[in-house]
C-alpha atoms as a PDB file:
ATOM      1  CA  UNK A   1       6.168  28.882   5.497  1.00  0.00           C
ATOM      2  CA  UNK A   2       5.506  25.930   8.127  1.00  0.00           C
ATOM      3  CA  UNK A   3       4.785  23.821   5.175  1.00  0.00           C
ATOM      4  CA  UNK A   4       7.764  24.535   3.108  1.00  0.00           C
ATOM      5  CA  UNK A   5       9.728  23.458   6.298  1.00  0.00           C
ATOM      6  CA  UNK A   6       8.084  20.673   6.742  1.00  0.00           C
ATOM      7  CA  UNK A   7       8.827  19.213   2.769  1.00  0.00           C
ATOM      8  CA  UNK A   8      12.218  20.323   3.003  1.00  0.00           C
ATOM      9  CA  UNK A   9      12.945  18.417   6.178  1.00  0.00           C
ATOM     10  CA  UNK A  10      11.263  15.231   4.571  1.00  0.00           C
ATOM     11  CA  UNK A  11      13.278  15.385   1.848  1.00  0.00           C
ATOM     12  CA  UNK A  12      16.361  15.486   4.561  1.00  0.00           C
ATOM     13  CA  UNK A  13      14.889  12.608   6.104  1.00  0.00           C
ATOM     14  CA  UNK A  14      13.762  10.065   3.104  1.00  0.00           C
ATOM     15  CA  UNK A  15      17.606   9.615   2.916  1.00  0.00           C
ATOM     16  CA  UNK A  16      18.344   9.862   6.427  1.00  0.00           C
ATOM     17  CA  UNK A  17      16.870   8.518  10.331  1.00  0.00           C
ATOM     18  CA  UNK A  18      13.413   9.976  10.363  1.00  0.00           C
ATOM     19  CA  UNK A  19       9.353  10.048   9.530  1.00  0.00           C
ATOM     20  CA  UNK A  20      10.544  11.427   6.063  1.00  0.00           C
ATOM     21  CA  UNK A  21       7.431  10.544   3.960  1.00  0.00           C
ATOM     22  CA  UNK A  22       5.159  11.819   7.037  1.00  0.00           C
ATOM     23  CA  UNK A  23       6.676  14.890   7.197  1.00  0.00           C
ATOM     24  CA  UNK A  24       6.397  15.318   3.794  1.00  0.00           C
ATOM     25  CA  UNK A  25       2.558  14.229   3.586  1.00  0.00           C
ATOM     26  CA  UNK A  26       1.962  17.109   6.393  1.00  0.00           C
ATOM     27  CA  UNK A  27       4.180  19.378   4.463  1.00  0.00           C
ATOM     28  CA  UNK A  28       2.050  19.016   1.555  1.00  0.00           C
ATOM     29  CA  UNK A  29      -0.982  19.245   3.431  1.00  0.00           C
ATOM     30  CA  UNK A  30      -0.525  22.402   4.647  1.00  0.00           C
ATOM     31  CA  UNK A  31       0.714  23.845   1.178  1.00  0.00           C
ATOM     32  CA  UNK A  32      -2.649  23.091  -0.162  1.00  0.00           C
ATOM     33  CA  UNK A  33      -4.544  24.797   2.004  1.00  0.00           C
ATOM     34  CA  UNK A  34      -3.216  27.792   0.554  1.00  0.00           C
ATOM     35  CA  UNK A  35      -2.137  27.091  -3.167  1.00  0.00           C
ATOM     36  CA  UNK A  36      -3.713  25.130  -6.093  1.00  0.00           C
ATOM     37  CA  UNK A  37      -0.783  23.067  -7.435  1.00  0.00           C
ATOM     38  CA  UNK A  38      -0.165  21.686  -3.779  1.00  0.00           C
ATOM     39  CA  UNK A  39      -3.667  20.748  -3.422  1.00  0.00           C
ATOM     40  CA  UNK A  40      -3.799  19.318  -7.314  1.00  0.00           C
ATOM     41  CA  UNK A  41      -0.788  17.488  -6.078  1.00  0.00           C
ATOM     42  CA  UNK A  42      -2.050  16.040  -2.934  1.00  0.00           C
ATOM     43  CA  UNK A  43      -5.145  14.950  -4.871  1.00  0.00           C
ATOM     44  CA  UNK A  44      -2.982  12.931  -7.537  1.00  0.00           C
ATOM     45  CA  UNK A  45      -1.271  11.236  -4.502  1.00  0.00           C
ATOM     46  CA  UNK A  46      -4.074  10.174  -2.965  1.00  0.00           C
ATOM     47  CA  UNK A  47      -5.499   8.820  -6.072  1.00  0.00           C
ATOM     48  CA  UNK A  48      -2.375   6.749  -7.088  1.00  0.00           C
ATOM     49  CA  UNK A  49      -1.967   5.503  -3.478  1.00  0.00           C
ATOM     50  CA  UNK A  50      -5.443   4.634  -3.147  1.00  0.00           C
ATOM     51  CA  UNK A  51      -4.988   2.737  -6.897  1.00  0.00           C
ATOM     52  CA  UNK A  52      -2.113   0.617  -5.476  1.00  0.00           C
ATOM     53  CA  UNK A  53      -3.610   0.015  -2.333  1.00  0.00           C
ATOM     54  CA  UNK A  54      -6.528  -1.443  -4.240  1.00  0.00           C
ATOM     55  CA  UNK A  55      -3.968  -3.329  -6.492  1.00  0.00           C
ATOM     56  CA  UNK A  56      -2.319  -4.911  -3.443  1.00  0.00           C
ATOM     57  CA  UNK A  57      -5.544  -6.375  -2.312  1.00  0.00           C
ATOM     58  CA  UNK A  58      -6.738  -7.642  -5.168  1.00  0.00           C
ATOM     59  CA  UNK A  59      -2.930  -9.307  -5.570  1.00  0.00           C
ATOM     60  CA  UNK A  60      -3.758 -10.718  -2.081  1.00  0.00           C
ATOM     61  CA  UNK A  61      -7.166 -11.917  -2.535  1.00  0.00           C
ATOM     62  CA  UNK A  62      -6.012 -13.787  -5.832  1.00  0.00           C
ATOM     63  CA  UNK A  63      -2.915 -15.583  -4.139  1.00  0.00           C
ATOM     64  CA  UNK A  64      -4.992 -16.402  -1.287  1.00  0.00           C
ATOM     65  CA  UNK A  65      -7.523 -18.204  -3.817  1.00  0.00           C
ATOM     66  CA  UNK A  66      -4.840 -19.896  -5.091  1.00  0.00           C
ATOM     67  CA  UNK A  67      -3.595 -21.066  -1.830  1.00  0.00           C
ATOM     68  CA  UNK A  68      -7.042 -22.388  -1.142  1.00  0.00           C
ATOM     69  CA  UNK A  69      -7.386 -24.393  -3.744  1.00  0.00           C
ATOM     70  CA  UNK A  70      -3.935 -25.818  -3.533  1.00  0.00           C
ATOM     71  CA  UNK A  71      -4.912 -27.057  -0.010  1.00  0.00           C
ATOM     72  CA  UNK A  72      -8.355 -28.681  -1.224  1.00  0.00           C
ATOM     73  CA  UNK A  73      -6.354 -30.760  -3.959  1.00  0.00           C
ATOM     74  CA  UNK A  74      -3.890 -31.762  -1.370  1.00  0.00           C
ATOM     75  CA  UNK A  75      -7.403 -32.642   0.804  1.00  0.00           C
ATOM     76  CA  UNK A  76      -8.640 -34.260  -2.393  1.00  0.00           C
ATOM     77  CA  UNK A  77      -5.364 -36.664  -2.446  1.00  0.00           C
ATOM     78  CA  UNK A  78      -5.159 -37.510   1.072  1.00  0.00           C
ATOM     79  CA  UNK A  79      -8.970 -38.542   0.907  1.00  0.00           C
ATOM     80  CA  UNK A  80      -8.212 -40.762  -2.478  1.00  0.00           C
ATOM     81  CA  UNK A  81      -5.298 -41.983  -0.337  1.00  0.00           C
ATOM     82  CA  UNK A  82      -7.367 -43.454   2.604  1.00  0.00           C
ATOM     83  CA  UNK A  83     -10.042 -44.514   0.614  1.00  0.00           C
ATOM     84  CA  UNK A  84      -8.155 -46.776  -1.515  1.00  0.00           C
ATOM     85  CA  UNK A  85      -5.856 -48.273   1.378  1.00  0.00           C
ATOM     86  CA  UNK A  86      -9.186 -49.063   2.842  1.00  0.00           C
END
């Protein structure tokens, strides 16, 4: 029952003031403790959060290549600069 609660009052909240996603995380939670397609659920979440967590890194880690090696060409000019003004 305390679980149904909760994932009604998340759905309340993820359009008004509140922890709406957190309630609704605990809500779900607690549902599969005690029934299958709650915990199937819950599993699938994870998984597809964890999947676009990992996505979001690997985004990160490729931009922040590519800022790196922007900044060693621009190291790369500036040091063909001063070498031929010298």
């Amino acid at each position: 029952m305390v679980g149904f609660g909760l994932l009604i009052a998340g759905v309340v909240l993820l359009v008004g003031p509140g922890p709406g996603l957190l309630l609704l995380a605990a809500g779900l939670g607690i549902l599969s403790l005690e029934f299958a397609w709650a915990r199937r659920l819950r599993e699938q979440l994870t998984e597809r959060f964890a999947a676009a967590g990992r996505s979001i890194a690997d985004r990160n880690r490729r931009a922040e290549v590519r800022v790196l090696h922007v900044d060693e060409d621009e190291q790369d000019d500036a040091d063909e600069a001063i070498s031929s003004t010298g």
